[in-house]
N, C-alpha and C. Protein backbone atom coordinates (compact mmCIF):
# COMPACT_ATOMS: atom_id res chain seq x y z
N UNK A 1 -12.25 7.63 3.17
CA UNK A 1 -11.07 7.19 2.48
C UNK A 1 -9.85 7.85 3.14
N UNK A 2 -8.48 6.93 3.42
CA UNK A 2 -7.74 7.52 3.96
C UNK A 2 -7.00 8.35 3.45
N UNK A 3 -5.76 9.33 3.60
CA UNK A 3 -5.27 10.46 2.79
C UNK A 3 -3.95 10.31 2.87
N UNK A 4 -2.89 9.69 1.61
CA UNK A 4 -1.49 9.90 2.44
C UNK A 4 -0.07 11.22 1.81
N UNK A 5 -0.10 12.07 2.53
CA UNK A 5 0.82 12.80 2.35
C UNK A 5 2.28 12.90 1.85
N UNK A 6 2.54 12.54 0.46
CA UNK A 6 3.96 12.06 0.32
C UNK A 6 4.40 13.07 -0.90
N UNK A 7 4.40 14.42 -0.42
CA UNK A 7 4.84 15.46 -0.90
C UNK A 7 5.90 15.79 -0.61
N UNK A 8 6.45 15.78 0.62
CA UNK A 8 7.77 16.07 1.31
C UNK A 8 8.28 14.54 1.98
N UNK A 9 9.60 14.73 1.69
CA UNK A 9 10.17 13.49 2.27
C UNK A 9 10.07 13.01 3.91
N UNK A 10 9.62 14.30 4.59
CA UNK A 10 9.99 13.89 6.14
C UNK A 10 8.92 13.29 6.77
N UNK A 11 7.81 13.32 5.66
CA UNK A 11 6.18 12.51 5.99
C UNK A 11 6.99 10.50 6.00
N UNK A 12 8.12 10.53 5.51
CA UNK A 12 8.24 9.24 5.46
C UNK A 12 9.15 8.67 6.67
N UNK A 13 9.55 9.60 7.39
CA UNK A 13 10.97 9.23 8.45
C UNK A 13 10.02 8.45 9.27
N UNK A 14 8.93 8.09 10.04
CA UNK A 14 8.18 7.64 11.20
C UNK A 14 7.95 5.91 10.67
N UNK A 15 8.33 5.08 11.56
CA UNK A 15 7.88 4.20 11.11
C UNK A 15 6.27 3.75 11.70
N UNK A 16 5.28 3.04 11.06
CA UNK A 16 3.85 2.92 11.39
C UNK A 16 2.94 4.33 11.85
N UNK A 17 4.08 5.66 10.99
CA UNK A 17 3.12 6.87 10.85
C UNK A 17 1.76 6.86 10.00
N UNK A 18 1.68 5.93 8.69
CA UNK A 18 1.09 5.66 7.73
C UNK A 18 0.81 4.15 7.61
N UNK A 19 -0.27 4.22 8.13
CA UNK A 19 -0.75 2.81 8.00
C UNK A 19 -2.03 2.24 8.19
N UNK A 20 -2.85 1.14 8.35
CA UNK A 20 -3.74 0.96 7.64
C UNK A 20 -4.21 -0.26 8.76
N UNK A 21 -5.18 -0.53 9.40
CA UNK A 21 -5.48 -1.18 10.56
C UNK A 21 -6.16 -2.24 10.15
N UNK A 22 -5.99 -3.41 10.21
CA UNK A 22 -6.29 -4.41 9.52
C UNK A 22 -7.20 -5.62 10.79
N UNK A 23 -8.24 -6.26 10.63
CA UNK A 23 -9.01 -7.32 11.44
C UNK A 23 -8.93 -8.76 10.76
N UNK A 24 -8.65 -9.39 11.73
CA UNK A 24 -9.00 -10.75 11.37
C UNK A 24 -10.25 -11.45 11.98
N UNK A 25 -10.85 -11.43 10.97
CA UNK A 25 -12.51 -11.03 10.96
C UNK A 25 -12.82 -13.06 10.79
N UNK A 26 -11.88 -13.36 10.59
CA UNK A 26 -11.98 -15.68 10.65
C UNK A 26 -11.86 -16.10 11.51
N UNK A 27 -12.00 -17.41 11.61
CA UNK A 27 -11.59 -18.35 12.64
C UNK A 27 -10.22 -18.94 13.09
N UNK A 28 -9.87 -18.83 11.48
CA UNK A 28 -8.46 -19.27 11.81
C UNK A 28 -7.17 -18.18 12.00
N UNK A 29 -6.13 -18.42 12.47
CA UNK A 29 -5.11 -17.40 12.59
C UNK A 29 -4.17 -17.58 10.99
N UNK A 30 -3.94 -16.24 10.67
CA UNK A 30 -3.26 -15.73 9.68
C UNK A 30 -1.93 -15.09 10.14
N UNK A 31 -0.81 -16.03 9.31
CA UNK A 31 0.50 -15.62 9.41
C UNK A 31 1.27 -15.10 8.40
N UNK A 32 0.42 -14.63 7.14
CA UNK A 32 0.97 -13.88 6.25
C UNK A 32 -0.18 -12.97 4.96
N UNK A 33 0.55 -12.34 4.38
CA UNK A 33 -0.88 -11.57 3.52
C UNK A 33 -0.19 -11.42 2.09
N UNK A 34 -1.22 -11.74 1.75
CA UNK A 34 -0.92 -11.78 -0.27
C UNK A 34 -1.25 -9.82 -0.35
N UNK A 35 -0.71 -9.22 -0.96
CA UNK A 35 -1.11 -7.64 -1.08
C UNK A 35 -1.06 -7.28 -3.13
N UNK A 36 -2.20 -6.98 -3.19
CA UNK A 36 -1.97 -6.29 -4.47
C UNK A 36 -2.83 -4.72 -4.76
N UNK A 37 -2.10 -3.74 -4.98
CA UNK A 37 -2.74 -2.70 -5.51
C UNK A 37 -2.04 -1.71 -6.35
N UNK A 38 -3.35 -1.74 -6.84
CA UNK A 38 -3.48 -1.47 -7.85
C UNK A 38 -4.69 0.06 -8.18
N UNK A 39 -3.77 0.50 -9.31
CA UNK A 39 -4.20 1.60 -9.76
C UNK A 39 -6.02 2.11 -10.28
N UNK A 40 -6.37 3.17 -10.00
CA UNK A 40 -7.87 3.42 -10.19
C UNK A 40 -8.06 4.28 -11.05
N UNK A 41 -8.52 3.69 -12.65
CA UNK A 41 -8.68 4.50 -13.76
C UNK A 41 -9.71 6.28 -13.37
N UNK A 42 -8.96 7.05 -13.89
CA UNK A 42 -9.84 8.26 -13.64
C UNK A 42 -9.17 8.90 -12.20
N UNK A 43 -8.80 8.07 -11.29
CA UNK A 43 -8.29 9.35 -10.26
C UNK A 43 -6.91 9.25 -9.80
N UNK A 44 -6.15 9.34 -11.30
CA UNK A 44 -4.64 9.61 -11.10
C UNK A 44 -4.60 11.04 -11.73
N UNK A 45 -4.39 11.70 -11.60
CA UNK A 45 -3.83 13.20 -11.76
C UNK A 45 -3.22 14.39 -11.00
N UNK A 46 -2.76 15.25 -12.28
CA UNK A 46 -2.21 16.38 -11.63
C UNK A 46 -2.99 17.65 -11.15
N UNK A 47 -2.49 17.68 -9.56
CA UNK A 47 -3.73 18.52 -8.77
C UNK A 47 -3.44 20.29 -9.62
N UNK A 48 -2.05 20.54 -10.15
CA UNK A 48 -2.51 21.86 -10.60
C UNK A 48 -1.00 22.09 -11.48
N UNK A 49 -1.77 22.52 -12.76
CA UNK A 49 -2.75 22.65 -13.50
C UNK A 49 -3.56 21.45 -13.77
N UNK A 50 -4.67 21.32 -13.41
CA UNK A 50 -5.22 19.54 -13.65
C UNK A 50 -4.96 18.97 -14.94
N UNK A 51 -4.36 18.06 -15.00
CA UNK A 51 -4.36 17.04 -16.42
C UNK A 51 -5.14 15.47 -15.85
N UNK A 52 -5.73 15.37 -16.60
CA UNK A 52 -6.68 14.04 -16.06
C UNK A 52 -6.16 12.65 -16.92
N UNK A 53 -6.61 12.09 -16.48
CA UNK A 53 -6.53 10.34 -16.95
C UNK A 53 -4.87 10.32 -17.78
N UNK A 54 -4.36 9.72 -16.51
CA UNK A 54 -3.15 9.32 -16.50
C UNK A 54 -3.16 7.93 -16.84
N UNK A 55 -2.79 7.29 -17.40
CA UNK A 55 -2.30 6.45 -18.29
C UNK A 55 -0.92 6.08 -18.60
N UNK A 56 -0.41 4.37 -18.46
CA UNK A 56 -1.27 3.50 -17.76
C UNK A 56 -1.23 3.34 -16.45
N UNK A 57 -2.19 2.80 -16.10
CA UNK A 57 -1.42 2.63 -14.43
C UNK A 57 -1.33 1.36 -13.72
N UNK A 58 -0.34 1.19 -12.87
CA UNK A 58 0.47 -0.09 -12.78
C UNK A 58 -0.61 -0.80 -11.80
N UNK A 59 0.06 -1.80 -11.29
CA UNK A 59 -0.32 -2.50 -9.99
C UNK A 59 0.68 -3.29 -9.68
N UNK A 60 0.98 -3.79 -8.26
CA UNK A 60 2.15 -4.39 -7.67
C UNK A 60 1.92 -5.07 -6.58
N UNK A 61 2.65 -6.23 -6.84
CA UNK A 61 2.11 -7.40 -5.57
C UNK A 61 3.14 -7.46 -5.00
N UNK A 62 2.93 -7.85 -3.58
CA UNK A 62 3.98 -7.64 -2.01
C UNK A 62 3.28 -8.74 -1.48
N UNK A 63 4.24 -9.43 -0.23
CA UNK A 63 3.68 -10.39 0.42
C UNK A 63 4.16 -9.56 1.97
N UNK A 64 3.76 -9.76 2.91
CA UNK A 64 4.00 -9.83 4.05
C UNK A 64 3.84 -11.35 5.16
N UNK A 65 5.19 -11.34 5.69
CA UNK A 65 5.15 -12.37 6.63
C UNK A 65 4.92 -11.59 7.78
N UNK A 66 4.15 -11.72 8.82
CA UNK A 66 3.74 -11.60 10.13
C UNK A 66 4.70 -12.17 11.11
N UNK A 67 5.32 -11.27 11.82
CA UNK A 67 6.36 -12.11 13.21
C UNK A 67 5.66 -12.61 13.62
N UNK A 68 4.10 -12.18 14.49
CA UNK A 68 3.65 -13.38 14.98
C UNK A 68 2.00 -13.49 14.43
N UNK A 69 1.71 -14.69 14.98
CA UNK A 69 0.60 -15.53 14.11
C UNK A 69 -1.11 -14.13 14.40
N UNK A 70 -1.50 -13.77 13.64
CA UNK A 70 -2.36 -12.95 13.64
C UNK A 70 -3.89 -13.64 14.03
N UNK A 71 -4.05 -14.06 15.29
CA UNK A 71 -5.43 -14.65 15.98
C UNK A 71 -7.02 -14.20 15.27
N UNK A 72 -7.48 -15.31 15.65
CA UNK A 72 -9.02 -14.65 15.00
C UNK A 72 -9.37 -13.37 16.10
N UNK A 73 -10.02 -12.54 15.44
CA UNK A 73 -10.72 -11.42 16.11
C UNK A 73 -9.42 -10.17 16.43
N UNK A 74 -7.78 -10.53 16.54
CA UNK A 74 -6.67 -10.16 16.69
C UNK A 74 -7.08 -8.77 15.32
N UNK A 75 -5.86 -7.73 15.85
CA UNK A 75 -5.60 -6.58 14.33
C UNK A 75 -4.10 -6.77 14.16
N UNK A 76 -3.58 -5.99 13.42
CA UNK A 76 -2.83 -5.42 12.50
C UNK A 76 -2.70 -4.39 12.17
N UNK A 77 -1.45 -3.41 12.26
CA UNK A 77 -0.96 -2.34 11.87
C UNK A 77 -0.34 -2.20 10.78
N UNK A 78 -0.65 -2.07 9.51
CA UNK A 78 0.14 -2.50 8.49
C UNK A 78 0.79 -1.11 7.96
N UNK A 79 1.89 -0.89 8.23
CA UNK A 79 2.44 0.10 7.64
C UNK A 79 2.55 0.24 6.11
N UNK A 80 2.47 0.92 5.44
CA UNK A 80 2.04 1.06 4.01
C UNK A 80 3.07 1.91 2.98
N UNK A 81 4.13 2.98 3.86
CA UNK A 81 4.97 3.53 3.36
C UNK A 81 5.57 2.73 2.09
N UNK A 82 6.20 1.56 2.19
CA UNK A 82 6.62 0.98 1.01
C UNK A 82 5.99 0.50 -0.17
N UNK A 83 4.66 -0.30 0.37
CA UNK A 83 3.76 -0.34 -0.95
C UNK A 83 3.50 0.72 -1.42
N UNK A 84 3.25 1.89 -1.06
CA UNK A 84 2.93 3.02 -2.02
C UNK A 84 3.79 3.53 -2.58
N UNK A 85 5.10 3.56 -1.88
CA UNK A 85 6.36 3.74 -2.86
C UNK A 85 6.33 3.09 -3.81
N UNK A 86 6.58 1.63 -3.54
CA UNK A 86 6.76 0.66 -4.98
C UNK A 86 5.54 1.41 -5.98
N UNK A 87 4.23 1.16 -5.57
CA UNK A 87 3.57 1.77 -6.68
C UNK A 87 4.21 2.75 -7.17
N UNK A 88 4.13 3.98 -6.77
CA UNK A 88 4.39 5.33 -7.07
C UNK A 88 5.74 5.35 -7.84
N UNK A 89 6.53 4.16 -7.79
CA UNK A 89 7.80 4.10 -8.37
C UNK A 89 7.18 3.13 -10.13
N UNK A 90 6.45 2.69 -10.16
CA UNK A 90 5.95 1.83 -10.99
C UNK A 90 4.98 2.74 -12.09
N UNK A 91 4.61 3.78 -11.45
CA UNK A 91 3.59 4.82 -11.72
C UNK A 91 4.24 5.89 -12.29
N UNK A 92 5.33 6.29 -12.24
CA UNK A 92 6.42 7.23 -12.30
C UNK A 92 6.68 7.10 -14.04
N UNK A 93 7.06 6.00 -14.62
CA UNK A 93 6.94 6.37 -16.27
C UNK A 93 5.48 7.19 -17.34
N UNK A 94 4.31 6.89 -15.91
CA UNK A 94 3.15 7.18 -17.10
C UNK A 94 2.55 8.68 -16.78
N UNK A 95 3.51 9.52 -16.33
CA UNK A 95 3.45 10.53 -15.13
C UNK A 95 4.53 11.91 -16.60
N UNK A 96 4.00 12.68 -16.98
CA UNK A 96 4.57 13.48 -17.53
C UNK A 96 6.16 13.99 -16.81
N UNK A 97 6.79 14.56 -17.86
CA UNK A 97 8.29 15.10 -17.22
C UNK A 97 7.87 16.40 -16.33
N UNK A 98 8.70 16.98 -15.64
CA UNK A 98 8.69 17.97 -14.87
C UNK A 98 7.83 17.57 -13.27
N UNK A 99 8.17 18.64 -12.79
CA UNK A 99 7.70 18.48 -11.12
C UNK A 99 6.65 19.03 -11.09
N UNK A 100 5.53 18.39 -10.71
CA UNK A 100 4.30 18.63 -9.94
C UNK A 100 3.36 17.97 -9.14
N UNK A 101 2.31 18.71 -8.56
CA UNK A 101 1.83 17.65 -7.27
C UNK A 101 0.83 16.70 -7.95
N UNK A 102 0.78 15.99 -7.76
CA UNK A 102 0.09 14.51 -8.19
C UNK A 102 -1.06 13.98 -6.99
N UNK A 103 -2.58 13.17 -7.58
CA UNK A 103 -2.99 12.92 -6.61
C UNK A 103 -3.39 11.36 -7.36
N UNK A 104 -3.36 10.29 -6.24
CA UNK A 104 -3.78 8.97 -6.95
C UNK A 104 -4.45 8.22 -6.03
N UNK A 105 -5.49 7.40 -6.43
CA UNK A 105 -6.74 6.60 -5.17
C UNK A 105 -5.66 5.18 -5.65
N UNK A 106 -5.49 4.47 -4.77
CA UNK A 106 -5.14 3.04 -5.25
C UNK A 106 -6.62 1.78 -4.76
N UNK A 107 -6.51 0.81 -5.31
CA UNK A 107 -7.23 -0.07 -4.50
C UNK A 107 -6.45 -1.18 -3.33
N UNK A 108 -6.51 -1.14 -2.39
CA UNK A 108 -5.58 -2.36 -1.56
C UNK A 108 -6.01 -3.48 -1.25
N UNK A 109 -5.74 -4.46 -2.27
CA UNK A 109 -6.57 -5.85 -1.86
C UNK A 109 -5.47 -6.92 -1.12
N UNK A 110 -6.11 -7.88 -0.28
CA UNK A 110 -5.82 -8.25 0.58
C UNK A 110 -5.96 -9.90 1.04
N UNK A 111 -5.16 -10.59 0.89
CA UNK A 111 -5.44 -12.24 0.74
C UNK A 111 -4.97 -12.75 1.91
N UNK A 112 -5.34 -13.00 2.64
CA UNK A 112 -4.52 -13.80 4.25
C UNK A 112 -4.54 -15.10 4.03
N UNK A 113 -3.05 -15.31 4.79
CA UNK A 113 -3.09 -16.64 4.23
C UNK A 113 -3.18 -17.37 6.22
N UNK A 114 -3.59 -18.18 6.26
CA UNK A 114 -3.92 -19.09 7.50
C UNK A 114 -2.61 -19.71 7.71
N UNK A 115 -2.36 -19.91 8.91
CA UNK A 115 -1.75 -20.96 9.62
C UNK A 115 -1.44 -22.58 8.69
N UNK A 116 -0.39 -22.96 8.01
CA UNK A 116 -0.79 -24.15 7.84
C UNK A 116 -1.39 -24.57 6.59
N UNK A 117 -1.55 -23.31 6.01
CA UNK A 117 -2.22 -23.15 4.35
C UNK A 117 -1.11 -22.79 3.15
N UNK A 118 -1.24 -22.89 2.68
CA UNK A 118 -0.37 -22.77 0.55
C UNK A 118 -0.80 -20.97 1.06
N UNK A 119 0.27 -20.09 0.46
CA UNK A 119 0.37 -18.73 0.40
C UNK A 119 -0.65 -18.87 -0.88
N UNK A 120 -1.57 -17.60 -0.65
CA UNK A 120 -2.52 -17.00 -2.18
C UNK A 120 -1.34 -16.57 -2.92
N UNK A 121 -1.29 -17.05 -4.52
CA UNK A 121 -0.47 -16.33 -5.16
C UNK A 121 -0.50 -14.94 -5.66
N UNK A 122 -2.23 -14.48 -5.18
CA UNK A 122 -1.86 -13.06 -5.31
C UNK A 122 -3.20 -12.71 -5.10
N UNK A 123 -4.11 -11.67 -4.63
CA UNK A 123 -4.90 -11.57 -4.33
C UNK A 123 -6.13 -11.42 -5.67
N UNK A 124 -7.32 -12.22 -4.93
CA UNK A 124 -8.19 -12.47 -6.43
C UNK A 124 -8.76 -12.05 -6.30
N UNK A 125 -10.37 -11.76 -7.07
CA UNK A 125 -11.20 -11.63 -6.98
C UNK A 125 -12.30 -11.68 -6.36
N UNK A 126 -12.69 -12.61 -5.60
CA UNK A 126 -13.43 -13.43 -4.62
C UNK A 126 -13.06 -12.31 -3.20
N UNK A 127 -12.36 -11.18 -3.11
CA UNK A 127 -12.15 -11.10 -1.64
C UNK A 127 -13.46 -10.18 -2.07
N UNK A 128 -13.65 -9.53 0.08
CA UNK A 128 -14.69 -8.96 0.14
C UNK A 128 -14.33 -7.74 0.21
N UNK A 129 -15.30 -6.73 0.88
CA UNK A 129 -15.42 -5.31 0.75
C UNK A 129 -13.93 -5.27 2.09
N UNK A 130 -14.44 -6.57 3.00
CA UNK A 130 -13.60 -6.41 4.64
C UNK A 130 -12.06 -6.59 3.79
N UNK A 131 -11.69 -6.78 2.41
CA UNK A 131 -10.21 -7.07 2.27
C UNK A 131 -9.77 -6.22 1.25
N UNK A 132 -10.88 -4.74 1.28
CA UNK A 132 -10.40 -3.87 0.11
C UNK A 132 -10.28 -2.74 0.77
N UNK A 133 -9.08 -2.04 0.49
CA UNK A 133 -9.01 -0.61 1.09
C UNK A 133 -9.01 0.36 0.30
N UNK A 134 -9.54 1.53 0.05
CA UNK A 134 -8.88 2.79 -1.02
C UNK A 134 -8.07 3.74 -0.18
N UNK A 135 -7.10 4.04 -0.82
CA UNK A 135 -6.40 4.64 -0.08
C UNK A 135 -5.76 5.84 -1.08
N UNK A 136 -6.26 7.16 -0.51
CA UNK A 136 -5.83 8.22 -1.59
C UNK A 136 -4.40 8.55 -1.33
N UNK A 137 -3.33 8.94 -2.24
CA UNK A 137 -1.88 9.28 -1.69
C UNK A 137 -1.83 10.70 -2.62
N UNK A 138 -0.94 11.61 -1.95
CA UNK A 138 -0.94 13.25 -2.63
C UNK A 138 0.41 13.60 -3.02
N UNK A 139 0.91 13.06 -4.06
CA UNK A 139 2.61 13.16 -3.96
C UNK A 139 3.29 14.00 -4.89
N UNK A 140 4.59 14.24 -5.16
CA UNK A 140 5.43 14.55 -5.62
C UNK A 140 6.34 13.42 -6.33
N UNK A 141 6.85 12.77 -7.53
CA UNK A 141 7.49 12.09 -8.05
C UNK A 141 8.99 12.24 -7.38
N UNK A 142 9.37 13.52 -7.38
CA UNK A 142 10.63 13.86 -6.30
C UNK A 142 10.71 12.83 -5.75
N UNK A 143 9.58 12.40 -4.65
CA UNK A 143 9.95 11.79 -3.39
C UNK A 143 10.66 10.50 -3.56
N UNK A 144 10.46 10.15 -4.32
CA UNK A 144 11.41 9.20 -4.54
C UNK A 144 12.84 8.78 -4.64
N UNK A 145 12.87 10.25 -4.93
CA UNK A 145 14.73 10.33 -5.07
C UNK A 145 15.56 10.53 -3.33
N UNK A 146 14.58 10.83 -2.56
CA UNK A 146 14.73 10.96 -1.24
C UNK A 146 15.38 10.17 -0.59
N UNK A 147 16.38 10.51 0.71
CA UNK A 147 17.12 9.51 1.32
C UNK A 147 16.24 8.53 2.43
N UNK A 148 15.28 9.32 2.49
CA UNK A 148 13.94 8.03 3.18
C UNK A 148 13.08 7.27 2.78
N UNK A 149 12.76 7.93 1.18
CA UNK A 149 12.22 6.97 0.65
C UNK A 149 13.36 5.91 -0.15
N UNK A 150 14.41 6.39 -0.48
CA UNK A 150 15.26 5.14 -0.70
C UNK A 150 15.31 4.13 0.28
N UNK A 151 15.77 4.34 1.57
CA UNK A 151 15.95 3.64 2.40
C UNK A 151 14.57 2.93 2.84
N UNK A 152 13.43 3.33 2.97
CA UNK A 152 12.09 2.18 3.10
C UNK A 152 12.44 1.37 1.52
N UNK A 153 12.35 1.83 0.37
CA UNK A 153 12.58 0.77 -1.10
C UNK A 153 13.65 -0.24 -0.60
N UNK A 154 14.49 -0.11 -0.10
CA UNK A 154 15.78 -0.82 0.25
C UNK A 154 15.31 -2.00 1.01
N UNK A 155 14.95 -1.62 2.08
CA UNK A 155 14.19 -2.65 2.16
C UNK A 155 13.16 -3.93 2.41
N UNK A 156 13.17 -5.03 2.48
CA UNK A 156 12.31 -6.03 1.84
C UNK A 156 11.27 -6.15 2.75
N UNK A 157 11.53 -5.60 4.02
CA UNK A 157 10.17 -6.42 5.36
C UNK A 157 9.08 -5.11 5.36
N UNK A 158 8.15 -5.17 5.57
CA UNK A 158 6.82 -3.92 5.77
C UNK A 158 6.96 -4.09 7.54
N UNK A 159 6.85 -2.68 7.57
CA UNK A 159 6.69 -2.84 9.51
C UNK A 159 5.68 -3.18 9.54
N UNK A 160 4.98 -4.00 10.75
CA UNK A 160 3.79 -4.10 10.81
C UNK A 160 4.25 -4.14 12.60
N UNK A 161 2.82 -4.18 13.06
CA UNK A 161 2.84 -4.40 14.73
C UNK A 161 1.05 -5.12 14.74
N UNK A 162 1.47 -6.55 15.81
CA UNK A 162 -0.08 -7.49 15.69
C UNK A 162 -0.30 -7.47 16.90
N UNK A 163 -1.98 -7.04 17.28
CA UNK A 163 -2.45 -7.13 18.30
C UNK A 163 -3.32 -7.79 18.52
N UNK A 164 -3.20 -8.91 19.89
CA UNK A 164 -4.48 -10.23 19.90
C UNK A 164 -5.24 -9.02 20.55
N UNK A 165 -6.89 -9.88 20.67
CA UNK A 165 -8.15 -9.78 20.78
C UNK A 165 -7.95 -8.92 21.97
């Protein structure tokens, strides 16, 4: 499982420092991705003094358009800095007052949409293990108030970088 560091703000200045390597494992080429994740009952908490089962916890859907058309067998660099913000910003009311370090698993599900196809309106059920990621993040609520994490919230495109076969 991957690990993302968002305790201090300067883990966020890099763009595609944090990110998540993605295959197009079809036949057809994919030029955009339905994204939803969502929160994992039981491993949201505070790493110290531990308080367990944080409650409730959100989930948040993102789309990404692809500059260019993502080939069968082709990857993807999906930078992730902002979806975990948005979560972590969504996550932030069910999160006690005061400052402390926080640890949360999300699930990252994943809908590609093909060349030429209706966008998924949001990622369902039906995907496979190849379109689920967990991804642990170790944060500070702070970070949010940050002039880097403002500026990734700001805004709207996810970096990504696509590499054919």
């Amino acid at each position: 499982m991957t690990v993302f560091d968002f305790t201090e703000a300067q883990s966020l200045t890099e763009d595609l420092k944090h990110y998540v390597s993605l295959k197009n494992v079809g036949k057809k080429a994919v030029d955009a991705l339905a994204i939803e994740v969502i929160g994992i009952t039981g491993l949201t908490y505070r790493l110290s003094p531990p308080l367990l089962d944080i409650r409730p916890l959100p989930a948040i859907n993102a789309r990404v358009e692809l500059r260019s058309a993502l080939q069968a067998e082709g990857a993807v660099h999906l930078d992730v800095r902002r979806l975990l913000l948005l979560y972590l910003a969504e996550l932030q009311s069910s999160l006690p007052k005061g400052e402390a370090e926080y640890s949360t698993v999300v699930n990252v599900v994943l809908a590609p949409k093909a060349t030429n196809e209706q966008t998924p309106a949001g990622a369902d059920l039906d995907r496979t293990t190849r379109d689920r990621y967990l991804l642990t993040v170790k944060f500070r609520p702070s970070i949010l108030e940050s002039t880097e994490a403002k500026r990734i919230l700001s805004t709207e495109s996810i970096p990504h970088r696509v590499y054919d076969r």
